[in-house]
C-alpha atoms as a PDB file:
ATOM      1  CA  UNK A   1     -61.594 -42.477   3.493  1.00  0.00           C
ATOM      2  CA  UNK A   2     -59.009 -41.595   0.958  1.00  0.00           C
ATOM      3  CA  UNK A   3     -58.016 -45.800   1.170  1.00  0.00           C
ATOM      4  CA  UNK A   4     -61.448 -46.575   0.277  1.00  0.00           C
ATOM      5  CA  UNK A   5     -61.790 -44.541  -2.779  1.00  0.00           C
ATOM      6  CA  UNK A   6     -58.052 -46.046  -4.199  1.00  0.00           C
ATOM      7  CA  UNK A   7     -59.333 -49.318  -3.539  1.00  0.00           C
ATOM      8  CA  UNK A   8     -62.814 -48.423  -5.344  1.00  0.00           C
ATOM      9  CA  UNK A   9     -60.662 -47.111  -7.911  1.00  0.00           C
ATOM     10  CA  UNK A  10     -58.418 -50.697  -8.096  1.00  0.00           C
ATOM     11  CA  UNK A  11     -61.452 -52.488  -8.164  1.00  0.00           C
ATOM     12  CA  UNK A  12     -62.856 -51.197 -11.091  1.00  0.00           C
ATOM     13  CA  UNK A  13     -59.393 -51.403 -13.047  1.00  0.00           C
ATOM     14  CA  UNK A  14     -59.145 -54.990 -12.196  1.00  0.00           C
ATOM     15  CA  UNK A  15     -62.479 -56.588 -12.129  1.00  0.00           C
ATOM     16  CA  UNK A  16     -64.162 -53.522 -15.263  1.00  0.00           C
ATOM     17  CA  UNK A  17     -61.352 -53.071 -17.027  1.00  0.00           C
ATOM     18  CA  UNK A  18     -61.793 -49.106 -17.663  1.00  0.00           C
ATOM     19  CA  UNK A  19     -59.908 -46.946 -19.081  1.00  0.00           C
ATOM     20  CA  UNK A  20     -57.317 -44.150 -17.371  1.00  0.00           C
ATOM     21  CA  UNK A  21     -59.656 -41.304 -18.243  1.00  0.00           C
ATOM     22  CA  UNK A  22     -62.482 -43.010 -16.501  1.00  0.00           C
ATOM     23  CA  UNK A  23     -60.811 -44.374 -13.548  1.00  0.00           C
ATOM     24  CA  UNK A  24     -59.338 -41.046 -13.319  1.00  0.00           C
ATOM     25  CA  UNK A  25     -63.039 -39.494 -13.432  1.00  0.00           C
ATOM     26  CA  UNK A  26     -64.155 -41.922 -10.873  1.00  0.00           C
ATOM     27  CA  UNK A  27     -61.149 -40.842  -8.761  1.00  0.00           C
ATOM     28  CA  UNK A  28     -62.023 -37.171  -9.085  1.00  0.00           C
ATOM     29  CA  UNK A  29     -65.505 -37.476  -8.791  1.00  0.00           C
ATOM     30  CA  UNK A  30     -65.740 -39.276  -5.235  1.00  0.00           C
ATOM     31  CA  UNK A  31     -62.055 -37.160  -3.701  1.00  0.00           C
ATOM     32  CA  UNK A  32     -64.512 -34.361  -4.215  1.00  0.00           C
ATOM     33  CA  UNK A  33     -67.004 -35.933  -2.280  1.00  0.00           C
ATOM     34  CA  UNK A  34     -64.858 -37.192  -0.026  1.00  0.00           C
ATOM     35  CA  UNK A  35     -63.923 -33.641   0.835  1.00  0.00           C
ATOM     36  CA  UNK A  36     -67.185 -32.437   1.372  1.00  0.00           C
ATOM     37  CA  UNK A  37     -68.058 -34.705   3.839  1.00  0.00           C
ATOM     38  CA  UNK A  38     -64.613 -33.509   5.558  1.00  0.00           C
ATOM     39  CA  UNK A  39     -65.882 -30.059   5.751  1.00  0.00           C
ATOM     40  CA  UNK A  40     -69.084 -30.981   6.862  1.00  0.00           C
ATOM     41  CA  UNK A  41     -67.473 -32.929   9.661  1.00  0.00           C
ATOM     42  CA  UNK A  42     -67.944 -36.553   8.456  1.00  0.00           C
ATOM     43  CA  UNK A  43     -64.507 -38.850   9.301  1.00  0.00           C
ATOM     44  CA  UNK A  44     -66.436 -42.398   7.663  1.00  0.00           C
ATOM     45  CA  UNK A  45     -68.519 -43.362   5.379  1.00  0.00           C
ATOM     46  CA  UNK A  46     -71.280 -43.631   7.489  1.00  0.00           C
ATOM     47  CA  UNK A  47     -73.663 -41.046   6.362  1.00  0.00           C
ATOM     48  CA  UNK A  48     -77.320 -40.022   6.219  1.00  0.00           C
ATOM     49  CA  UNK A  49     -79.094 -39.579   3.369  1.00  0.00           C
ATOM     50  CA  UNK A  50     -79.471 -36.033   3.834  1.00  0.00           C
ATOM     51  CA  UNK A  51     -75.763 -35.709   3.351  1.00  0.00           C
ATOM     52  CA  UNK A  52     -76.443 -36.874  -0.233  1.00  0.00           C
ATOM     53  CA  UNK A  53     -78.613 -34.483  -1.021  1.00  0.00           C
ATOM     54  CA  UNK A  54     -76.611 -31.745   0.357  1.00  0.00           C
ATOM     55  CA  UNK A  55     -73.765 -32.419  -1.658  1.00  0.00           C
ATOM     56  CA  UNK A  56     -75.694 -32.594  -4.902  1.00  0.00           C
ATOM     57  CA  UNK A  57     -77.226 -29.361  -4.105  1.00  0.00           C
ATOM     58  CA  UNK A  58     -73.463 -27.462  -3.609  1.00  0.00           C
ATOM     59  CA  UNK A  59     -72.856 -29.000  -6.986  1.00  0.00           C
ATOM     60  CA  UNK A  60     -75.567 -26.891  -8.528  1.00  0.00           C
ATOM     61  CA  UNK A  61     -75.126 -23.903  -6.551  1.00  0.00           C
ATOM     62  CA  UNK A  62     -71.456 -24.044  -8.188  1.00  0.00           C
ATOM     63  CA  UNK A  63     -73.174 -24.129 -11.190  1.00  0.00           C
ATOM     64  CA  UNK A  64     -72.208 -27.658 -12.040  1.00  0.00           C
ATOM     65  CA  UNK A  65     -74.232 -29.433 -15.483  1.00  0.00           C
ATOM     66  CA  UNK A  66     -76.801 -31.611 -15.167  1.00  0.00           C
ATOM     67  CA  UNK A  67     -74.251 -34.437 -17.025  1.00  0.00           C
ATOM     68  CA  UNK A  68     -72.107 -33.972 -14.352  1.00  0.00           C
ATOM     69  CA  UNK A  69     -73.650 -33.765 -11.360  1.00  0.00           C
ATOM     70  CA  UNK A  70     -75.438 -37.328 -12.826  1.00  0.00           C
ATOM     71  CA  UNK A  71     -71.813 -38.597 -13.730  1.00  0.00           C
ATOM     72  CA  UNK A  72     -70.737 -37.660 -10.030  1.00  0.00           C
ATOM     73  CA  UNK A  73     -73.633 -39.314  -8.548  1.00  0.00           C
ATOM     74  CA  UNK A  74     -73.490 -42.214 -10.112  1.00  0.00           C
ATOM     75  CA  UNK A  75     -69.671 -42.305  -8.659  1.00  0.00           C
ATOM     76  CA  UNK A  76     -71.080 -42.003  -5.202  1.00  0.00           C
ATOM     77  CA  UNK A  77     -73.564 -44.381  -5.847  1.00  0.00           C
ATOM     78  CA  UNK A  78     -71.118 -47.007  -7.259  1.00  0.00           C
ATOM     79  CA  UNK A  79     -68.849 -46.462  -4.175  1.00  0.00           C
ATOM     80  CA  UNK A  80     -71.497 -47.465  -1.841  1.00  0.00           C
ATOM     81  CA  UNK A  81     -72.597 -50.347  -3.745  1.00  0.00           C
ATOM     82  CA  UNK A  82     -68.755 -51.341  -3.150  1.00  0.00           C
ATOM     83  CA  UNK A  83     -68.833 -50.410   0.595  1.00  0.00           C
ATOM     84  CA  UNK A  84     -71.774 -52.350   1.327  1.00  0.00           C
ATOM     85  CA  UNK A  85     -70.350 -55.069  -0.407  1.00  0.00           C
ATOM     86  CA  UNK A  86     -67.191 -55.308   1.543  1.00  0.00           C
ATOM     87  CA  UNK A  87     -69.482 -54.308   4.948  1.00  0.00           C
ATOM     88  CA  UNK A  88     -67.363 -50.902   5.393  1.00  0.00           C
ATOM     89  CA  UNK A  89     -70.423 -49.779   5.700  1.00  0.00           C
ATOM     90  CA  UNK A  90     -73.815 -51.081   6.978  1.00  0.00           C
ATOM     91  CA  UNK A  91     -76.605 -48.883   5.253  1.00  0.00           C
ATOM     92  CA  UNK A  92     -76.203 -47.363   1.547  1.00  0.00           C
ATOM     93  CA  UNK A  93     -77.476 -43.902   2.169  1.00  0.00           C
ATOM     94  CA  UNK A  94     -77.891 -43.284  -1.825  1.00  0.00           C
ATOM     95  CA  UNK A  95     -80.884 -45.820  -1.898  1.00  0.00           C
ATOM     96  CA  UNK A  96     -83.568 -44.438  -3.944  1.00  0.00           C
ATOM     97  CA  UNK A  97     -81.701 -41.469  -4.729  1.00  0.00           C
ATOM     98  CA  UNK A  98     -82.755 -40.504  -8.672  1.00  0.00           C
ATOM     99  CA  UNK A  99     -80.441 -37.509  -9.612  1.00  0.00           C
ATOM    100  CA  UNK A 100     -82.410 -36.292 -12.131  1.00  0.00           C
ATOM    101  CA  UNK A 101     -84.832 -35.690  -8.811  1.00  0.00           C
ATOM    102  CA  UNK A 102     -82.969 -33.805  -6.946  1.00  0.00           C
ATOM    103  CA  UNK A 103     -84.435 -30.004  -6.144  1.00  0.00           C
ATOM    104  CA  UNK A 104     -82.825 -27.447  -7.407  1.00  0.00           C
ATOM    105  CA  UNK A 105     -82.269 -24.561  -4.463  1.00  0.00           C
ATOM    106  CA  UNK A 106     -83.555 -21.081  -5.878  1.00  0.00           C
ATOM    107  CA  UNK A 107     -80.385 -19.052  -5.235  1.00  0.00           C
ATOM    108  CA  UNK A 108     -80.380 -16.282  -3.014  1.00  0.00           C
ATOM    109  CA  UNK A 109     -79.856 -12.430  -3.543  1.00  0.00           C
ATOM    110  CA  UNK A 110     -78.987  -9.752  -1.492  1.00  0.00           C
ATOM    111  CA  UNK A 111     -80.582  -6.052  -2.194  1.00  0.00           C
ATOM    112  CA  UNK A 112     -79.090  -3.425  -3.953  1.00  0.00           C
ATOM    113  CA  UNK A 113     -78.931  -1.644  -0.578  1.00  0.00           C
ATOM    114  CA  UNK A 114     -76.899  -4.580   0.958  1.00  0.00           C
ATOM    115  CA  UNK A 115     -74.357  -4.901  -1.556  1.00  0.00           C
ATOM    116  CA  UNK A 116     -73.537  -1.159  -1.344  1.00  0.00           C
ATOM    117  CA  UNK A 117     -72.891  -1.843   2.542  1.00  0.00           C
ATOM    118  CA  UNK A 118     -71.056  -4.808   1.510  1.00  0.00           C
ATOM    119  CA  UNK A 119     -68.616  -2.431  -1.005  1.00  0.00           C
ATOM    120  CA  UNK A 120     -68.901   0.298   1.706  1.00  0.00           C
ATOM    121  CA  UNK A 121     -67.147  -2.211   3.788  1.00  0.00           C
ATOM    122  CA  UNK A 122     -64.599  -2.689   1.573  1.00  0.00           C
ATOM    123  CA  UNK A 123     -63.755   0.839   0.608  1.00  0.00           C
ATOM    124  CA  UNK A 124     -60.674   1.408   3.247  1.00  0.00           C
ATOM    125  CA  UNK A 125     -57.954   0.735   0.802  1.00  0.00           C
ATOM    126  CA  UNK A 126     -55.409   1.588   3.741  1.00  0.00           C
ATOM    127  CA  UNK A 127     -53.594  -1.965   3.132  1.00  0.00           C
ATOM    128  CA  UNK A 128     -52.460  -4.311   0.381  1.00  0.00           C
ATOM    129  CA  UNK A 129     -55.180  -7.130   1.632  1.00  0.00           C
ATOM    130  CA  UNK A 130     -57.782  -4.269   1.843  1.00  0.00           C
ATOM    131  CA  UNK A 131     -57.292  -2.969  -1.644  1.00  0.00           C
ATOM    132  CA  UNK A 132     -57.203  -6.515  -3.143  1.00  0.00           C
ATOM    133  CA  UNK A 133     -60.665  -7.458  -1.311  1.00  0.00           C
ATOM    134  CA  UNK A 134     -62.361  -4.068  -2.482  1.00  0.00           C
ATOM    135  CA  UNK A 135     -61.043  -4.986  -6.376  1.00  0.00           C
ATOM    136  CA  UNK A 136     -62.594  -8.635  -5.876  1.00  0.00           C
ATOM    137  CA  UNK A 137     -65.947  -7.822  -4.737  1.00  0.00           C
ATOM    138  CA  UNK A 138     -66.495  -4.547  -7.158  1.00  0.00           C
ATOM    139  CA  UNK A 139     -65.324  -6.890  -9.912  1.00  0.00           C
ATOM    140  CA  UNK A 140     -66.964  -9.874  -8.806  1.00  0.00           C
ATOM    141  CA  UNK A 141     -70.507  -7.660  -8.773  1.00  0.00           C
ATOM    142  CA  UNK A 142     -69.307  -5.704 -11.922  1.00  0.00           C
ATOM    143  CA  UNK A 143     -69.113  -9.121 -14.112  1.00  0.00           C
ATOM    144  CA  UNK A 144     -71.373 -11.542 -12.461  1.00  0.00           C
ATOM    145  CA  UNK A 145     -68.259 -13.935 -12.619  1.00  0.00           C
ATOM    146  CA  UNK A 146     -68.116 -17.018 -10.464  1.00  0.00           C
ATOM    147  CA  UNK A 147     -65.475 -17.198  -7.787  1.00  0.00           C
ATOM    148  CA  UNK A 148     -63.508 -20.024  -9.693  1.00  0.00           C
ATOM    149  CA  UNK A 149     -63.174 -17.201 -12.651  1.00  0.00           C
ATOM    150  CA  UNK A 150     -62.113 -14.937 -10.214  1.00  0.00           C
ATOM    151  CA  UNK A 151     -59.551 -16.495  -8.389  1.00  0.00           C
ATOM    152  CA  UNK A 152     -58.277 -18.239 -11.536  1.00  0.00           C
ATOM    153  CA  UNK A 153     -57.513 -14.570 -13.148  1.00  0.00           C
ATOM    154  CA  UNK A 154     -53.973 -13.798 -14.613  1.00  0.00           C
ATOM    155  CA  UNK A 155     -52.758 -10.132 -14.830  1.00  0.00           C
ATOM    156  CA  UNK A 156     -53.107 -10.601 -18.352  1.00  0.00           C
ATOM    157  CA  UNK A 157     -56.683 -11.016 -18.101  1.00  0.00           C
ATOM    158  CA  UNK A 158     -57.463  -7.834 -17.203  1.00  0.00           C
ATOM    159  CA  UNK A 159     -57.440  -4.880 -19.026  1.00  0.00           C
ATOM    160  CA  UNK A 160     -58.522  -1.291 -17.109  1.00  0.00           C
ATOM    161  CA  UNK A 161     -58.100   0.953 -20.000  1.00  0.00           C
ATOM    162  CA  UNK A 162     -60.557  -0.717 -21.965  1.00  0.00           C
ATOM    163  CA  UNK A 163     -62.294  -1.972 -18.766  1.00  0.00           C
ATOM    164  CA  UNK A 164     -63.005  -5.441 -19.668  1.00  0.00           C
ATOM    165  CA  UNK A 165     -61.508  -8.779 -18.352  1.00  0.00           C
ATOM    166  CA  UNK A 166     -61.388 -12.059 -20.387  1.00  0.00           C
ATOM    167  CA  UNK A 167     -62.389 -14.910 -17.851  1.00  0.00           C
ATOM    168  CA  UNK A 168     -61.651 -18.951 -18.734  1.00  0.00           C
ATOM    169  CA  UNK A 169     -59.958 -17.887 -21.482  1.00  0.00           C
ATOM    170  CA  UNK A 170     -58.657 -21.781 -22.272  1.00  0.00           C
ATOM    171  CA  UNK A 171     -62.197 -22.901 -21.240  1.00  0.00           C
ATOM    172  CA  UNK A 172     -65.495 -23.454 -23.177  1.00  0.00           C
ATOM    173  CA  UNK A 173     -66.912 -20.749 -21.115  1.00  0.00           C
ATOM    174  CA  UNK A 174     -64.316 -18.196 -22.396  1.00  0.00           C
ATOM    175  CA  UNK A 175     -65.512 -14.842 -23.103  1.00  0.00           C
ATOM    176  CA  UNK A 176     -65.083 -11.322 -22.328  1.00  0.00           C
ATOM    177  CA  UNK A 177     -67.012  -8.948 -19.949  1.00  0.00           C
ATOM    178  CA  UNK A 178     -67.510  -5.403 -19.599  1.00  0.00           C
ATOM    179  CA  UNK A 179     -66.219  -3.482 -16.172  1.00  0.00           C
ATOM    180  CA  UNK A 180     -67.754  -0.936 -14.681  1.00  0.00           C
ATOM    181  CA  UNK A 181     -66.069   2.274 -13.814  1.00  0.00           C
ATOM    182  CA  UNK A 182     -65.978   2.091  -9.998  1.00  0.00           C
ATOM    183  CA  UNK A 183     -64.685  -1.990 -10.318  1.00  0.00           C
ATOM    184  CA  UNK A 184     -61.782  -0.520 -13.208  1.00  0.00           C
ATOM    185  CA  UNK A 185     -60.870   2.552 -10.917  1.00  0.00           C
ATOM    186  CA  UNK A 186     -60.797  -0.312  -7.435  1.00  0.00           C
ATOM    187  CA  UNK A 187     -58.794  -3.087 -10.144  1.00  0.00           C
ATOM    188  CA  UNK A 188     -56.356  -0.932 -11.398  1.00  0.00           C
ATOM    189  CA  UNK A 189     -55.663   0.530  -7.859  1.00  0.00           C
ATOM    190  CA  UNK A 190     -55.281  -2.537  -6.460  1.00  0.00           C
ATOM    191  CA  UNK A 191     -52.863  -3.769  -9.354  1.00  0.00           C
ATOM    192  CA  UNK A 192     -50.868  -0.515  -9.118  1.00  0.00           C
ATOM    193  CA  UNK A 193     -49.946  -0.061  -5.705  1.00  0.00           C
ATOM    194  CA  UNK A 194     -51.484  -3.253  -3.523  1.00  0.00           C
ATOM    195  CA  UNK A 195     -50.817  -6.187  -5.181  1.00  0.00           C
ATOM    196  CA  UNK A 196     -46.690  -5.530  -5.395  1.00  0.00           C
ATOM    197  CA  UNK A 197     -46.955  -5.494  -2.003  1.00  0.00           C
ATOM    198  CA  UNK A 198     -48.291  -9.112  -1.567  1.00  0.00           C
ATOM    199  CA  UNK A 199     -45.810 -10.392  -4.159  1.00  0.00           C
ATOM    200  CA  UNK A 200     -43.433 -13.179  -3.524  1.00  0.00           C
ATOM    201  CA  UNK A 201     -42.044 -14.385  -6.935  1.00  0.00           C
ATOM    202  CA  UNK A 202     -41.549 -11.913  -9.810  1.00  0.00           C
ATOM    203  CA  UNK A 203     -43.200 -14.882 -12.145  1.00  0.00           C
ATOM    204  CA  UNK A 204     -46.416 -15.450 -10.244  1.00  0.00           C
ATOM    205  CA  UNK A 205     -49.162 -14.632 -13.085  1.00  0.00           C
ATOM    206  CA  UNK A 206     -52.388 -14.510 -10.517  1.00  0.00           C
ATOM    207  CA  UNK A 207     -54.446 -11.171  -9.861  1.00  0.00           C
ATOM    208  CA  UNK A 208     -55.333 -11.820  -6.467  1.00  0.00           C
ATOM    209  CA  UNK A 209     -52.839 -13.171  -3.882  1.00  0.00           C
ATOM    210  CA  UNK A 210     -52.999 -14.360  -0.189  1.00  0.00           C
ATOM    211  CA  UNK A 211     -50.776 -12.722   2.126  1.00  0.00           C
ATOM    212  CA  UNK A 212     -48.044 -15.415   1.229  1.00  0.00           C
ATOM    213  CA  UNK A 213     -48.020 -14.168  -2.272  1.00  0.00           C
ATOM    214  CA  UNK A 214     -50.012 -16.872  -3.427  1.00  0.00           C
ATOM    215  CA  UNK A 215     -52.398 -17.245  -5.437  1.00  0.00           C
ATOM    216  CA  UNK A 216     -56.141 -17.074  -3.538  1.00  0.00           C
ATOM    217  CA  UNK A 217     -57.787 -19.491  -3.099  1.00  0.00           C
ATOM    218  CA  UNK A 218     -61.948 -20.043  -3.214  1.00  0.00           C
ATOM    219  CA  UNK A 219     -62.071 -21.025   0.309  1.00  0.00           C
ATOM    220  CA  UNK A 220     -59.894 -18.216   0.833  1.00  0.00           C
ATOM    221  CA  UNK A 221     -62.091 -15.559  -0.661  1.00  0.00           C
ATOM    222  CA  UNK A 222     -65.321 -17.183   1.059  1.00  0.00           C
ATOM    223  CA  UNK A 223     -63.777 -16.497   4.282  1.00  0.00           C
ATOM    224  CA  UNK A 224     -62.770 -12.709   3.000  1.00  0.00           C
ATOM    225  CA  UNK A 225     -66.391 -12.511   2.156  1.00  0.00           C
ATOM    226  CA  UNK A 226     -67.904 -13.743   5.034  1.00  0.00           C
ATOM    227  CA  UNK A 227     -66.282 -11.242   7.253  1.00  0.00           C
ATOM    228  CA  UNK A 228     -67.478  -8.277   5.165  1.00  0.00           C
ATOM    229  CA  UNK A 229     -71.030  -9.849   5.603  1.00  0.00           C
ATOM    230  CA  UNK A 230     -70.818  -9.874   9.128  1.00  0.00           C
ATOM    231  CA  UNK A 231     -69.576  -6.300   9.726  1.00  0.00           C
ATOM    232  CA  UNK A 232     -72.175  -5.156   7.110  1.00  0.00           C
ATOM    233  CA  UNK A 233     -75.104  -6.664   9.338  1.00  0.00           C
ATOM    234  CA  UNK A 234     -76.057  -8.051   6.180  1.00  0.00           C
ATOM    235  CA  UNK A 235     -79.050 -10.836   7.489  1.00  0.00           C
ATOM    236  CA  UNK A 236     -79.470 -12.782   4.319  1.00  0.00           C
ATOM    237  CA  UNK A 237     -77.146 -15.920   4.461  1.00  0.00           C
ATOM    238  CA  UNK A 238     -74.167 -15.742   2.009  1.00  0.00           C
ATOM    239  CA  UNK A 239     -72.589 -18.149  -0.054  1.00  0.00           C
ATOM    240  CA  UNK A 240     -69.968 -17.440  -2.585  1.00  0.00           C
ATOM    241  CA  UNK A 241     -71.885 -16.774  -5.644  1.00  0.00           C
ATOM    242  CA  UNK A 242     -74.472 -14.766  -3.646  1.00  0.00           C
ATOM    243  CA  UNK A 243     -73.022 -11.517  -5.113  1.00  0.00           C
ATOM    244  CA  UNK A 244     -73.342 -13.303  -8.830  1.00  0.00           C
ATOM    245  CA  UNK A 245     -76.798 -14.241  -8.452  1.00  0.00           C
ATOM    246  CA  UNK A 246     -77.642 -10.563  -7.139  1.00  0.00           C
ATOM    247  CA  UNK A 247     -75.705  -8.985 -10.039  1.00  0.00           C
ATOM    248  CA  UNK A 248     -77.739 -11.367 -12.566  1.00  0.00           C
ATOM    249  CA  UNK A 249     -81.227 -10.085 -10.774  1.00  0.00           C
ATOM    250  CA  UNK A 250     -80.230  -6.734 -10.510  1.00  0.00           C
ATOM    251  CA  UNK A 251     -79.190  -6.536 -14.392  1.00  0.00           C
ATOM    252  CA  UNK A 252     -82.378  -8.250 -15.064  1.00  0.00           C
ATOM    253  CA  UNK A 253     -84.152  -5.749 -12.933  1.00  0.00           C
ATOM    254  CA  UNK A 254     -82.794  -2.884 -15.194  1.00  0.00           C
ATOM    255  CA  UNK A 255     -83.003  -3.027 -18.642  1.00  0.00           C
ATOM    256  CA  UNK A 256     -81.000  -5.983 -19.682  1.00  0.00           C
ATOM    257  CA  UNK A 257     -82.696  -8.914 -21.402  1.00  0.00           C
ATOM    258  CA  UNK A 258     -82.006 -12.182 -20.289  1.00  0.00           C
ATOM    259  CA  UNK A 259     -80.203 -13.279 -23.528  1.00  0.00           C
ATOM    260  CA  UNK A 260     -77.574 -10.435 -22.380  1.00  0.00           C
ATOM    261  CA  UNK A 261     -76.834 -11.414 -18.964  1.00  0.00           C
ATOM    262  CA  UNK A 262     -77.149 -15.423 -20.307  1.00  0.00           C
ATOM    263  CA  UNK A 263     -73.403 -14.347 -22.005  1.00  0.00           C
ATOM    264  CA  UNK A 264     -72.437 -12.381 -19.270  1.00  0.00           C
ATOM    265  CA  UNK A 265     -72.402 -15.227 -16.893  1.00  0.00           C
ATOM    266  CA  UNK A 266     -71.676 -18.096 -19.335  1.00  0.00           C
ATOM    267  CA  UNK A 267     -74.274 -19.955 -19.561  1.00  0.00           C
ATOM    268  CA  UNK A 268     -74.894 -22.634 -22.149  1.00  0.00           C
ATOM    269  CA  UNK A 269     -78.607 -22.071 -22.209  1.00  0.00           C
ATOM    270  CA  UNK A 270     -81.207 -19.297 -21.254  1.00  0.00           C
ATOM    271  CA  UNK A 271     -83.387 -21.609 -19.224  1.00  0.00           C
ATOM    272  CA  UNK A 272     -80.354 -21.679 -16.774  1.00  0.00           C
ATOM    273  CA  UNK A 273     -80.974 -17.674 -16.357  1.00  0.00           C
ATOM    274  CA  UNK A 274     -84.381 -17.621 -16.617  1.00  0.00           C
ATOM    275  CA  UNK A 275     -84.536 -17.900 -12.762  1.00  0.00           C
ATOM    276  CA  UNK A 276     -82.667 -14.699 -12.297  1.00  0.00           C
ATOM    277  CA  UNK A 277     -85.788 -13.463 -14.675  1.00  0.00           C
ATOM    278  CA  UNK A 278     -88.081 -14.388 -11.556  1.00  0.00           C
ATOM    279  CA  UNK A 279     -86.180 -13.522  -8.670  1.00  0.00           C
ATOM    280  CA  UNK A 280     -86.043 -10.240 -10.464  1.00  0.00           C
ATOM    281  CA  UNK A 281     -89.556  -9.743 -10.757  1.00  0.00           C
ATOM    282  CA  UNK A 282     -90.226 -11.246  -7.203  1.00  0.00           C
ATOM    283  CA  UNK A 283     -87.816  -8.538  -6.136  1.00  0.00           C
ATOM    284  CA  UNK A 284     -88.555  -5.472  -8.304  1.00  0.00           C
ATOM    285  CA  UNK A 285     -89.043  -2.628  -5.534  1.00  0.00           C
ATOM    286  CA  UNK A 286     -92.710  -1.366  -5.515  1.00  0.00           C
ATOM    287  CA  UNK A 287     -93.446   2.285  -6.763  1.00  0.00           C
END
C-alpha cells in the first residue's frame, strides 16, 4: 500500500506539476489513511465504503478542522480516482462521498462516578509505571487536554508550584491551564520520585516515558487507559479523549460558562463546545 501512495505521489509531480509542500500534504494525508486501514485490518485497497466513513469520523473525534478533514478527503478521493484508473482496484468506495456530509459522532462521557473508579484505579503509586499513569489521567481530567498535548509535554511545561501546565506551546493552540490540587500533588509525585526511574538519557525532555525511557506514545497511553477501564467495570466504551469530553461536560455541569471551558480545551470557536453544553444538560443528575 505504501508503493501505491509514492506512485500517487510521482504522478502528481510529473503529470500536475505541484509543489513540495503539496505533494508532501498529499503524502501525509493518505500514509495516515493508509495506517488506519492497517489497524483496522485492511492489507489492499479494496475497501467498503463504510471504511470511509469510519476514518473521517476518527478524524473528528481527534478533533481534526473541518479544512482538514475536507483537504484529507479529497486526498483519498484523488487516490482512488488513480487506483481505478490503473485497475489496482475495481470499485472506488469514495463514490458519492460529500465531506461536508459526513455525521458528526456526539462524543461520549463517562459519569462523575466512573471517572473516580477510573482514578481509584490508578491510585497504587507502588511503581514508576503506576505513578506515571495516575499523573496522566488526574492531569488529563484536570485540563481537559487531548492526548497529543499530553504525550507531547516537556518537563518544562509543567509547573506544580503554581499548578498550571502550558500545552502546544509552539502551536496555534498554545495556552496555559489551571491544575487541580489532587492532579499537582499525583504530577509532582510522579516527577519526583517515578519518572527518574524510567529514565534512559539524562537529555530526554518528555514528562511521560514508556518503560524504555521513551517518550509515550498515544497508542501507548490508549492501551494504559484501556486497562484501567476494564478493571474499573466501567461499561461505557472508551476512546482516548473520553476523559476530555467528560471533563468539558462536567465543567459545564458546574458553574463554568462555555466561553471558559472553549479556552480550556482550545478551541477556535464556541460552536465546537457547544455540544459539551448539551451533553451536560442531557446528563445533569436529577434532584
Amino acid at each position: 500500500m505504501r508503493a501505491s501512495v509514492d506512485d500517487f505521489v510521482q504522478h502528481l509531480r510529473t503529470e500536475r506539476g505541484l509543489s513540495k509542500n503539496t505533494l508532501a500534504a498529499y503524502r501525509s494525508d493518505l500514509r495516515q489513511f493508509e495506517t488506519f486501514l492497517h489497524k483496522a485490518g485492511y492489507g489492499d485497497w479494496d475497501i467498503p465504503p463504510k471504511m470511509i466513513r469510519s476514518f473521517m469520523t476518527d478524524l473528528i473525534q481527534r478533533e481534526y478542522r473541518q479544512t482538514s478533514r475536507a483537504r484529507k478527503l479529497a486526498a483519498v478521493k484523488a487516490l482512488y480516482r488513480y487506483l481505478l484508473s490503473s485497475e489496482a482496484v475495481t470499485t472506488d468506495p469514495t463514490a458519492g462521498m460529500d465531506g461536508a456530509r459526513v455525521a458528526r459522532r456526539r462524543p461520549r462521557i463517562i459519569s462523575t462516578a466512573e471517572v473516580e473508579r477510573l482514578l481509584e484505579q490508578a491510585a497504587d503509586a507502588s511503581t514508576p509505571e503506576r505513578m506515571r499513569d495516575r499523573a496522566m489521567l488526574e492531569a488529563l481530567y484536570a485540563t481537559g487536554m487531548r492526548v497529543s498535548e499530553l504525550v507531547e509535554l516537556n518537563v518544562d511545561d509543567v509547573d506544580c508550584w503554581a499548578r498550571e501546565i502550558v500545552l502546544g506551546r509552539d502551536g496555534a493552540n498554545a495556552r496555559t491551564v489551571p491544575l487541580s490540587e489532587r492532579a499537582a500533588e499525583a504530577l509532582q509525585a510522579y516527577l519526583t520520585n517515578g519518572r527518574e526511574k524510567l529514565l534512559r538519557r539524562v537529555d530526554e525532555p518528555a514528562v511521560f516515558l514508556n518503560h524504555r525511557g521513551n517518550r509515550l506514545t498515544r497508542q501507548g497511553f490508549w492501551l494504559i487507559v484501556k486497562a484501567y477501564a476494564k478493571r474499573s467495570n466501567i461499561e461505557t466504551p472508551i476512546t482516548p479523549h473520553t476523559l476530555r469530553h467528560s471533563f468539558a461536560a462536567h465543567r459545564l455541569q458546574g458553574d463554568s460558562s462555555v466561553r471558559e471551558v472553549q479556552k480550556l480545551l482550545g478551541h477556535a470557536s464556541p460552536a465546537t463546545t457547544q455540544i459539551y453544553a448539551e451533553l451536560a444538560r442531557e446528563n445533569r443528575p436529577r434532584a
